[in-house]
N, C-alpha and C. Protein backbone atom coordinates (compact mmCIF):
# COMPACT_ATOMS: atom_id res chain seq x y z
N UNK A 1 0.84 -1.18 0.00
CA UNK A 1 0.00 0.00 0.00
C UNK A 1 0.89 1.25 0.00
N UNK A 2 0.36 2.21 -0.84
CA UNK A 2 1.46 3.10 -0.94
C UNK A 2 1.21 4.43 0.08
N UNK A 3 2.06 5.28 0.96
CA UNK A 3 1.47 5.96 1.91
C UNK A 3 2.33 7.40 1.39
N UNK A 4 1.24 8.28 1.58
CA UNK A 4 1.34 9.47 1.27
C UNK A 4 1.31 10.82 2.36
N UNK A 5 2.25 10.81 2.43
CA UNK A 5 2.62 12.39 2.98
C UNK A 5 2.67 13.41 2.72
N UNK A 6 1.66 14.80 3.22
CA UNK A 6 1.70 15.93 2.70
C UNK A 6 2.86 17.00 3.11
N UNK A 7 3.70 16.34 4.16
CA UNK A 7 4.22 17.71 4.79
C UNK A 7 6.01 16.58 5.09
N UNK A 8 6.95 16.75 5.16
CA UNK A 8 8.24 15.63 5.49
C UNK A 8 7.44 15.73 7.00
N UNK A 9 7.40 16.45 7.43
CA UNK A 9 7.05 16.06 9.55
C UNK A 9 6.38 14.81 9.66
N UNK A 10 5.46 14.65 8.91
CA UNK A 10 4.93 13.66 8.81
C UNK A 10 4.86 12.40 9.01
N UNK A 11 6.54 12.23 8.10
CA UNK A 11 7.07 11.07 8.20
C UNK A 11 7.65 10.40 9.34
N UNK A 12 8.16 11.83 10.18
CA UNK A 12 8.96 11.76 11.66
C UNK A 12 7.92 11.77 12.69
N UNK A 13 6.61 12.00 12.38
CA UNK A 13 5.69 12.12 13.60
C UNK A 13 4.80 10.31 13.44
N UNK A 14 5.39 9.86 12.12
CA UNK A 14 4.54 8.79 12.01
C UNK A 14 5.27 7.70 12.75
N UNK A 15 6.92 7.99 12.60
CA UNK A 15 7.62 7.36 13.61
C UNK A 15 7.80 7.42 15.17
N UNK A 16 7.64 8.90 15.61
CA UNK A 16 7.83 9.00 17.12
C UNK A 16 7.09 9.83 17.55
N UNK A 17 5.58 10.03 17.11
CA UNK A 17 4.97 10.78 17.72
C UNK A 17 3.90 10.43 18.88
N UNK A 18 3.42 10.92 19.22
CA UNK A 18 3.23 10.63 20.36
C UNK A 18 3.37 10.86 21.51
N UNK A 19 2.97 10.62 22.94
CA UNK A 19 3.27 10.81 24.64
C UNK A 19 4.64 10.45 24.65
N UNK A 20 4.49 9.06 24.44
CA UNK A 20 5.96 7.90 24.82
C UNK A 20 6.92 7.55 24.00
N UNK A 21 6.67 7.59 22.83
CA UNK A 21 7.98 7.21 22.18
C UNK A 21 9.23 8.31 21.99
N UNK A 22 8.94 9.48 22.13
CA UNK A 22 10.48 9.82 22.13
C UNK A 22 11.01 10.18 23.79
N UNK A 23 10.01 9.42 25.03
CA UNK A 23 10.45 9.14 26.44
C UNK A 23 11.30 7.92 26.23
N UNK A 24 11.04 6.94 25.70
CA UNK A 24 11.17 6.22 25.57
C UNK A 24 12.54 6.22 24.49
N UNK A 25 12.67 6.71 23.71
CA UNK A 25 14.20 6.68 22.85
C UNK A 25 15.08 7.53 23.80
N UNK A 26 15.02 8.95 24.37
CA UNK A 26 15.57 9.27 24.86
C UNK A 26 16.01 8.59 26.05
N UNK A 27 15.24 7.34 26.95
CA UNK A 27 16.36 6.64 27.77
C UNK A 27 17.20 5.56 27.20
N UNK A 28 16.91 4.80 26.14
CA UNK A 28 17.58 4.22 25.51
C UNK A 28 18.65 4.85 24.88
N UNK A 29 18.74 6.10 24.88
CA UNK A 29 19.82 7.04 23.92
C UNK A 29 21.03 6.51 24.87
N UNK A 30 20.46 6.13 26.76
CA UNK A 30 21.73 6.34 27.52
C UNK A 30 22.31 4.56 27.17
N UNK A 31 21.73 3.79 26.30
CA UNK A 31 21.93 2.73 26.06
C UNK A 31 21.23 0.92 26.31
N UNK A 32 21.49 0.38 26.40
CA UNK A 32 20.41 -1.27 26.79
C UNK A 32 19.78 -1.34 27.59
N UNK A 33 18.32 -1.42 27.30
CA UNK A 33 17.82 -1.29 28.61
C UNK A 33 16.98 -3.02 28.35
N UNK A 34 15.87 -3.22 29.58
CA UNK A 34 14.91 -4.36 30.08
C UNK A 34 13.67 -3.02 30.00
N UNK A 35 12.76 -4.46 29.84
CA UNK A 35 11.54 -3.80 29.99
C UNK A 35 11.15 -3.28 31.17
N UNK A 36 11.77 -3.75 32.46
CA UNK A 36 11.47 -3.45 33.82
C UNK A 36 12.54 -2.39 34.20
N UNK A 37 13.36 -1.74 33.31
CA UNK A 37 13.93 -0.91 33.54
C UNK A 37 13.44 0.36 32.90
N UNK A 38 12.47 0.04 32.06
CA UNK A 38 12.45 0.96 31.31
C UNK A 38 10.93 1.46 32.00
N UNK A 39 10.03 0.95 32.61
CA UNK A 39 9.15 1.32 33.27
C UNK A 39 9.73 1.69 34.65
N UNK A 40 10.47 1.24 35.07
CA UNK A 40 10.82 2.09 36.11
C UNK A 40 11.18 3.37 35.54
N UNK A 41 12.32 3.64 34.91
CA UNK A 41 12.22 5.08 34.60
C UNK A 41 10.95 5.88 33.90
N UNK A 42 10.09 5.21 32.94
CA UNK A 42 8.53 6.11 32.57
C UNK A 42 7.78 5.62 33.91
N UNK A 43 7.53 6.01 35.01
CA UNK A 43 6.69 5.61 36.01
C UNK A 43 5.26 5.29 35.58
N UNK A 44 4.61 6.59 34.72
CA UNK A 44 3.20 6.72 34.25
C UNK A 44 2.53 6.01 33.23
N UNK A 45 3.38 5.41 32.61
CA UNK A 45 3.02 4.45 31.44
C UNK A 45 3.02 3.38 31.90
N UNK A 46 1.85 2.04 31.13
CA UNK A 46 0.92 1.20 31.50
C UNK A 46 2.24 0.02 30.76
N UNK A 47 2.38 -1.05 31.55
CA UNK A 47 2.57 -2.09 30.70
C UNK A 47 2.30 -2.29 29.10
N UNK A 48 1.05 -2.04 28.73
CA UNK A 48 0.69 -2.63 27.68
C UNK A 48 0.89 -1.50 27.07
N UNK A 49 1.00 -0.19 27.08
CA UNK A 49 1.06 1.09 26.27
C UNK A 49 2.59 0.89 25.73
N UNK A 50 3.63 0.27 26.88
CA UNK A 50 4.97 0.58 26.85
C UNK A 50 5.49 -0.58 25.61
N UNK A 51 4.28 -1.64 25.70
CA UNK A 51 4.95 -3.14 24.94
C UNK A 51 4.48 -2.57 23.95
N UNK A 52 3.37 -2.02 23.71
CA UNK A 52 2.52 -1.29 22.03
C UNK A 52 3.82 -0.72 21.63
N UNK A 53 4.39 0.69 22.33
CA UNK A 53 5.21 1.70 21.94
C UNK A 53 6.22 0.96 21.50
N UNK A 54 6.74 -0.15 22.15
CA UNK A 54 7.98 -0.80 21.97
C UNK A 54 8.25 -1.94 20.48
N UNK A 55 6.87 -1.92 20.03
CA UNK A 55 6.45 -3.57 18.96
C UNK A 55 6.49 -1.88 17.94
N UNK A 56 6.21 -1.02 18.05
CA UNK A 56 6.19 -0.27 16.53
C UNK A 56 7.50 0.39 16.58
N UNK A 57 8.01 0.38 17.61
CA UNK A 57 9.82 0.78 17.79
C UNK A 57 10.30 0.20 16.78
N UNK A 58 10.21 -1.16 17.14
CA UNK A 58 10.81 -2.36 16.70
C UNK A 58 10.27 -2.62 14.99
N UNK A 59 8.88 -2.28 14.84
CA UNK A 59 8.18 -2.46 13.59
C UNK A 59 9.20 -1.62 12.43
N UNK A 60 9.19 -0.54 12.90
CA UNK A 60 9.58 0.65 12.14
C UNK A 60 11.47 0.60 11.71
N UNK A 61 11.73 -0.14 13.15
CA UNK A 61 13.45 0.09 12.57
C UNK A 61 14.24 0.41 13.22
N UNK A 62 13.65 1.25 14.36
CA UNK A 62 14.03 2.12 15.49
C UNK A 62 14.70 1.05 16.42
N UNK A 63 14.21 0.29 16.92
CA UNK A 63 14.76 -0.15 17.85
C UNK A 63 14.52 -1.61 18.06
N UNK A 64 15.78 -2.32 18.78
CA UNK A 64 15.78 -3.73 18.28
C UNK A 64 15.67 -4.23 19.34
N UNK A 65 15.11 -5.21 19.24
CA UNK A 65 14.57 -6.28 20.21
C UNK A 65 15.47 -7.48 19.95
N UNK A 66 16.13 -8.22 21.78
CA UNK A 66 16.96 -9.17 21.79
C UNK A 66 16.23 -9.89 22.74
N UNK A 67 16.28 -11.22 22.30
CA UNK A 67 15.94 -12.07 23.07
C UNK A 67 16.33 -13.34 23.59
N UNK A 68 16.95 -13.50 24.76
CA UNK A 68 17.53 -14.83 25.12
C UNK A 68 16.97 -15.95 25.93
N UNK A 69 17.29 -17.21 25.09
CA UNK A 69 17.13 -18.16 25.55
C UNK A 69 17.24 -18.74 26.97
N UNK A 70 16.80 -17.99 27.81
CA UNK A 70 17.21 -18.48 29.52
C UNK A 70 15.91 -18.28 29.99
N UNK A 71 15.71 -19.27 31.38
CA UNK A 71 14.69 -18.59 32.66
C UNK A 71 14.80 -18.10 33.73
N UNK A 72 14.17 -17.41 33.42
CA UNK A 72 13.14 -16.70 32.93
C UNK A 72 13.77 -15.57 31.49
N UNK A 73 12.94 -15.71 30.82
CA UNK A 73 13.17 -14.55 29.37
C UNK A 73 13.95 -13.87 29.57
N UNK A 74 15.02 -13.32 29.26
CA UNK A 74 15.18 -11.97 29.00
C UNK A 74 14.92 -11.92 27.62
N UNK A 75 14.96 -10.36 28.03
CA UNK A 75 14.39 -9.58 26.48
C UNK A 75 14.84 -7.97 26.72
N UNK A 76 15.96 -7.67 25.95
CA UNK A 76 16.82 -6.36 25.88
C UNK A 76 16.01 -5.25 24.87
N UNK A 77 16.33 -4.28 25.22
CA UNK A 77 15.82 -3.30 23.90
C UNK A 77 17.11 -2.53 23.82
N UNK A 78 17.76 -2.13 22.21
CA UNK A 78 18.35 -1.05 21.80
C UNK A 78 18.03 0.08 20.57
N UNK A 79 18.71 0.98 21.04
CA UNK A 79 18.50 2.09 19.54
C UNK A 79 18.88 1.14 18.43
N UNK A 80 18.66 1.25 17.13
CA UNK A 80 19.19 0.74 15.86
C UNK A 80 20.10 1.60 15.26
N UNK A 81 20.95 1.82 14.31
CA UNK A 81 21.57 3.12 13.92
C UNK A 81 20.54 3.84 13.23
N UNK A 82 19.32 3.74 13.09
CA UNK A 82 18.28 4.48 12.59
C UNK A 82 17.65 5.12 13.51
N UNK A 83 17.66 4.76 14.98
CA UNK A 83 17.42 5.45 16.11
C UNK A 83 18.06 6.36 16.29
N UNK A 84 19.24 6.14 16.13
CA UNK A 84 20.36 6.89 16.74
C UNK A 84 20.24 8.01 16.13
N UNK A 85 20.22 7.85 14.64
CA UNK A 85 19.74 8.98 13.48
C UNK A 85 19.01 9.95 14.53
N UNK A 86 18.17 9.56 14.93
CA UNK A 86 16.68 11.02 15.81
C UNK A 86 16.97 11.94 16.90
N UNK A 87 18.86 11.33 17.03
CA UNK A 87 19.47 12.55 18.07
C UNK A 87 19.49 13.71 18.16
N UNK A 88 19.25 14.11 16.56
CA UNK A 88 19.51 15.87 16.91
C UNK A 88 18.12 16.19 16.75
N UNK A 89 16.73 15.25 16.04
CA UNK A 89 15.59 15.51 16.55
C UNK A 89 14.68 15.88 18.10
N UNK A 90 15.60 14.49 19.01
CA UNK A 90 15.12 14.50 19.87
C UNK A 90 15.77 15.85 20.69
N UNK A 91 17.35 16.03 20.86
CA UNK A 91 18.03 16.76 21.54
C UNK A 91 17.12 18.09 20.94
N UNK A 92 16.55 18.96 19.57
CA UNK A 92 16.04 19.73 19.73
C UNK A 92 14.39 20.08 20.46
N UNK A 93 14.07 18.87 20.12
CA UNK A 93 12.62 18.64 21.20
C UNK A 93 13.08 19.05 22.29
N UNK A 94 13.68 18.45 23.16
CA UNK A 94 14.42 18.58 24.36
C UNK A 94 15.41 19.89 24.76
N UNK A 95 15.46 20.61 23.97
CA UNK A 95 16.23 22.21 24.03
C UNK A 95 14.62 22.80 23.77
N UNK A 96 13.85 22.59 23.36
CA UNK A 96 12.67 23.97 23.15
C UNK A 96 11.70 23.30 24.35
N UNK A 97 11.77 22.11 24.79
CA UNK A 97 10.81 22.26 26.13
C UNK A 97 11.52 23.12 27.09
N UNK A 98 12.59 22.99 27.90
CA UNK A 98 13.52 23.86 28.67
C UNK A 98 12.90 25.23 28.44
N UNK A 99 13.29 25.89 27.20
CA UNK A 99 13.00 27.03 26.86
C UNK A 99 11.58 27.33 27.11
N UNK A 100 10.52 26.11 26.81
CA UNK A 100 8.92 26.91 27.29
C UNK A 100 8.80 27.04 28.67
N UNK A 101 9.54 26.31 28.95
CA UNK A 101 9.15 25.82 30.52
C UNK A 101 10.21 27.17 31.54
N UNK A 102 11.28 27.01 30.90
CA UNK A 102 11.98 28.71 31.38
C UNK A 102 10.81 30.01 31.64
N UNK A 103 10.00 30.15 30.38
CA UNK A 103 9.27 31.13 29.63
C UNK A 103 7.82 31.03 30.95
N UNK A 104 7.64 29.87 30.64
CA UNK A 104 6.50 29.85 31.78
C UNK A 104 6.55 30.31 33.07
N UNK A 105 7.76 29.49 33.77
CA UNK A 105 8.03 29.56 34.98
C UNK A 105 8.27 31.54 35.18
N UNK A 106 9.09 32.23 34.38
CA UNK A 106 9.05 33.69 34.43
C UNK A 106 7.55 34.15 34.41
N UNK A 107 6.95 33.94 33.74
CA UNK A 107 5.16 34.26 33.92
C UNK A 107 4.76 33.71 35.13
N UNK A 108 5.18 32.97 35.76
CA UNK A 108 4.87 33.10 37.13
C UNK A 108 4.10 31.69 37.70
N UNK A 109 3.96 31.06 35.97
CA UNK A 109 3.52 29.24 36.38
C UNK A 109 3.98 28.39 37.11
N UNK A 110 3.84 27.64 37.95
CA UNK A 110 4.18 26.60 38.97
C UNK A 110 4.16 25.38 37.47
N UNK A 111 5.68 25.18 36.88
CA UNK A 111 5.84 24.04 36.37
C UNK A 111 7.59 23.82 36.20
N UNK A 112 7.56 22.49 36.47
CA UNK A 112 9.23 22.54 36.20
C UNK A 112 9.73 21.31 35.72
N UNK A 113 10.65 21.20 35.37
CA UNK A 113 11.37 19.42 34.53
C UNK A 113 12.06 19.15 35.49
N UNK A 114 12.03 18.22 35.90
CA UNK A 114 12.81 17.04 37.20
C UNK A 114 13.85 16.68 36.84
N UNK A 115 14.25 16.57 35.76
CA UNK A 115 15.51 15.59 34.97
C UNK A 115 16.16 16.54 34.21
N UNK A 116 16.89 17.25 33.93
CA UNK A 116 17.74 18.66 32.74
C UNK A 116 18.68 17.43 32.31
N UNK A 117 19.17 16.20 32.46
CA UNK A 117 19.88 15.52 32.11
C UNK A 117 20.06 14.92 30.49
N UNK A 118 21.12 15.30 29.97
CA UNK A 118 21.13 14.76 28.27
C UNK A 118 21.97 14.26 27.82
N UNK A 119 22.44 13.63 29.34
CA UNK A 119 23.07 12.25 28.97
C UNK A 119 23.18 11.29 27.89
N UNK A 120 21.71 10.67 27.92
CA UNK A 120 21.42 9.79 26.81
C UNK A 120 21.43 10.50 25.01
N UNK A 121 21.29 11.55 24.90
CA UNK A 121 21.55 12.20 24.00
C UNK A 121 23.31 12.21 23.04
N UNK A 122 23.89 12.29 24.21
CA UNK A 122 25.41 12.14 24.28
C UNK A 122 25.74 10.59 23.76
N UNK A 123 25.12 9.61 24.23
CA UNK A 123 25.51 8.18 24.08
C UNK A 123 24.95 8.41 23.01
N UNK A 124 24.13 8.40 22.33
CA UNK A 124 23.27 8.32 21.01
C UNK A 124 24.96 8.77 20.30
N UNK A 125 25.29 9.70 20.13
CA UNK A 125 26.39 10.51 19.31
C UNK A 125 27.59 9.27 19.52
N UNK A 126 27.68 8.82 20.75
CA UNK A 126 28.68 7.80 20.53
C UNK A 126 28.74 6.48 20.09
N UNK A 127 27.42 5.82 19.92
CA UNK A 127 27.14 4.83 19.34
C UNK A 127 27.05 5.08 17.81
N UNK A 128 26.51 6.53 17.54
CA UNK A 128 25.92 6.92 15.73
C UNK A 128 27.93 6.71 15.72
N UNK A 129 28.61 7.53 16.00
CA UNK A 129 30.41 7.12 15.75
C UNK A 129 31.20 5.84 15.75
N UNK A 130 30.16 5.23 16.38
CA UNK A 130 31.23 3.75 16.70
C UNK A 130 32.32 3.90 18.20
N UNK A 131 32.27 4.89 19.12
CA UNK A 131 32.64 5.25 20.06
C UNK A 131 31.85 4.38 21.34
N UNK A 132 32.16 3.48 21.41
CA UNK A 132 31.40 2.88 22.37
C UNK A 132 31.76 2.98 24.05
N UNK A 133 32.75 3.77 24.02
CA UNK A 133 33.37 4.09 25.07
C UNK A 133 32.80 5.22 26.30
C-alpha cells in the first residue's frame, strides 16, 4: 500500500509521535535497557502502552529487540543506527521544552522538569560514531 505524505514532519511524527515514544528513545539514547527498567524510569506508562510503543519501535526500525534463551526470558531493547539517526531531533525537542518551561516559569507558572539531564543524548552521538566508550 502506498502511503502518502503531505508535509516531510509527517514522516517523523509517524515514527515518534506521540506521549511515549520519544520518552522512551531518549532513555535508551543512555543505552540497553529491560523492559522493567524501562518502566521504572517512565513511572506513568501502562505495561501494555509501553509493549505497544515498543512492537512499533521495533516495527519501524528504530529499535531492536533481543531475546535470550534463559529462565526466565530476557528480552533487551536497543536504539538501531536508525534510532540513533533522531538525536539531533530528539536533543532539539528537548532544548525547546527547557525554553517553554523557562518562559512559563518567568510568567509566574508553577511548572518545572525534574531531569535537565542529556546524557542519553550524548551516548546516542557515541554509538551513531562507533565510540562505544
Amino acid at each position: 500500500m502506498r502511503k502518502i505524505y503531505h508535509l516531510a514532519v509527517e514522516a517523523t511524527l509517524d515514527v515518534i509521535g506521540g506521549k511515549w515514544k520519544p520518552i522512551i528513545l531518549c532513555h535508551l539514547g543512555n543505552g540497553t535497557l529491560r523492559n522493567g527498567e524501562l518502566r521504572r524510569l517512565i513511572p506513568e506508562i501502562s505495561q501494555r502502552v509501553l509493549t505497544q510503543q515498543l512492537r512499533e519501535l521495533e516495527t519501524d526500525g528504530i529499535v531492536a529487540r533481543h531475546v535470550y534463551p534463559q529462565v526466565p526470558p530476557r528480552v533487551d531493547y536497543e536504539l538501531t543506527a536508525e534510532g540513533r539517526s533522531l538525536r539531533n531531533v530528539l536533543l532539539a525537542m528537548s532544548d525547546w521544552g527547557e525554553r517553554r518551561v523557562a518562559r512559563a516559569q518567568e510568567s509566574g507558572r508553577d511548572v518545572q522538569i525534574i531531569d535537565h539531564n542529556q546524557r542519553g543524548f550524548n551516548r546516542m552521538e557515541d554509538l551513531k560514531d562507533g565510540n562505544e566508550g
